[in-house]
Protein backbone atom coordinates (compact mmCIF):
# COMPACT_ATOMS: atom_id res chain seq x y z
CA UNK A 1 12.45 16.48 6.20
CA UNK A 2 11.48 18.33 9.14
CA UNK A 3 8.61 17.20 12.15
CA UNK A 4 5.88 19.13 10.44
CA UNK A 5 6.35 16.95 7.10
CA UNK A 6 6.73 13.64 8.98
CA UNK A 7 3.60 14.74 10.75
CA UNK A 8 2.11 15.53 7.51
CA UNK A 9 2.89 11.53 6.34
CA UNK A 10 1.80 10.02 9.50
CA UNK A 11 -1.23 11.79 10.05
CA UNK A 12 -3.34 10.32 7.09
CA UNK A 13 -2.37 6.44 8.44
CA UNK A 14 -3.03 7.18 11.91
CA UNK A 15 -6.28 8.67 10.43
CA UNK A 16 -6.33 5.39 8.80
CA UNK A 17 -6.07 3.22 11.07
CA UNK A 18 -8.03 4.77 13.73
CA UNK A 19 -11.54 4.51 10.99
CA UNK A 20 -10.70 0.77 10.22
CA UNK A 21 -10.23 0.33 14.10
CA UNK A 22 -13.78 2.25 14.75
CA UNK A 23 -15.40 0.10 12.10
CA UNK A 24 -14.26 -3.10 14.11
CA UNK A 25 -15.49 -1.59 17.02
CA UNK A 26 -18.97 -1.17 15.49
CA UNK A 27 -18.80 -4.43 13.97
CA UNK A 28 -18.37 -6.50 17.05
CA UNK A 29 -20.56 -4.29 19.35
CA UNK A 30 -23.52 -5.47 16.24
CA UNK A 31 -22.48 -8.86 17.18
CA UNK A 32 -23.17 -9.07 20.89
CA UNK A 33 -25.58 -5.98 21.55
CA UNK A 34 -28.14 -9.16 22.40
CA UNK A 35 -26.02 -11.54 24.25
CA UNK A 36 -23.98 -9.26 26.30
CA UNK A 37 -25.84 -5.44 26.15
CA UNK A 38 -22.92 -4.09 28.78
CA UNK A 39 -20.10 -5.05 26.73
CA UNK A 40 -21.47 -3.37 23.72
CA UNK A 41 -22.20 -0.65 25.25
CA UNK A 42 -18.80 -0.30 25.66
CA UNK A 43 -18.04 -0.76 22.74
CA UNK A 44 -20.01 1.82 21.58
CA UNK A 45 -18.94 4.00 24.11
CA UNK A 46 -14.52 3.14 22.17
CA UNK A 47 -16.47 3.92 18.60
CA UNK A 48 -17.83 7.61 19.69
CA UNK A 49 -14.39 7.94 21.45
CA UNK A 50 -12.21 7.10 18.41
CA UNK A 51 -14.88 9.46 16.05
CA UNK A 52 -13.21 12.43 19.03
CA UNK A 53 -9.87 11.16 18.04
CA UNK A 54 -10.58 11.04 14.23
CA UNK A 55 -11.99 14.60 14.11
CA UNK A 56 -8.69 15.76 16.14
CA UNK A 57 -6.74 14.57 13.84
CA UNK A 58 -8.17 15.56 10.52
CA UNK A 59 -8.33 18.92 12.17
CA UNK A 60 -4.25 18.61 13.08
CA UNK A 61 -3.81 17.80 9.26
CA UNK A 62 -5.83 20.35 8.29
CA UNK A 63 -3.73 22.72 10.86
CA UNK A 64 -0.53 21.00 9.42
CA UNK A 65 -1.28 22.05 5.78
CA UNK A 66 -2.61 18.81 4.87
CA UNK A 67 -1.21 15.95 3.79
CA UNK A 68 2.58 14.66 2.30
CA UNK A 69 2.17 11.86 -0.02
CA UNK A 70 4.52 8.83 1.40
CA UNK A 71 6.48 9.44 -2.17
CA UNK A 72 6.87 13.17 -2.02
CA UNK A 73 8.55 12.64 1.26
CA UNK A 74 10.66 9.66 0.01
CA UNK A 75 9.40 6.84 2.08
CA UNK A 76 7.85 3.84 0.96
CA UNK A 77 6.06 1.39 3.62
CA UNK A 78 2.97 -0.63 3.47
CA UNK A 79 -0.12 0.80 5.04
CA UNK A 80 -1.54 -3.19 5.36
CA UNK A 81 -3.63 -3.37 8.80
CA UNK A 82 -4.48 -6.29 10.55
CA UNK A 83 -8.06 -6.73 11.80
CA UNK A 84 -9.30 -9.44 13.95
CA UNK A 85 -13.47 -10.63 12.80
């Protein structure tokens, strides 16, 4: 398998990974926008920064040919994320 396959795997985790991490984000900035405003605002501020990341990498998968199912490529490995409420 060459880079631009493993790419082609990885890409659609990190992709992911980075929305479940964005979603935390937002959840937790929710939870203290009244008790402490400045630290939700940056919060917000790591939300709109991850949606950058996200749309640079959907556009490198797109670029990339789209994705390479984990099976196609022959690898198996859990995609389970931990996430901290």
């Amino acid at each position: 398998m060459n880079d631009l396959d493993k790419l082609r795997v990885m890409l659609p985790h990190w992709i992911n990974h980075n929305q479940g991490h964005g979603e935390e984000f937002a959840q937790w900035m929710e939870k203290l926008e009244s008790e402490t405003p400045e630290i939700a605002t940056l919060l917000d501020r790591a939300v709109h920064s991850l949606q950058e990341a996200q749309s640079a990498l959907e556009e490198a998968l797109h670029k990339a040919g789209g994705p390479l199912s984990d099976q196609s490529a022959g690898h198996t490995h859990s995609n389970a994320h931990h996430h901290h409420s």
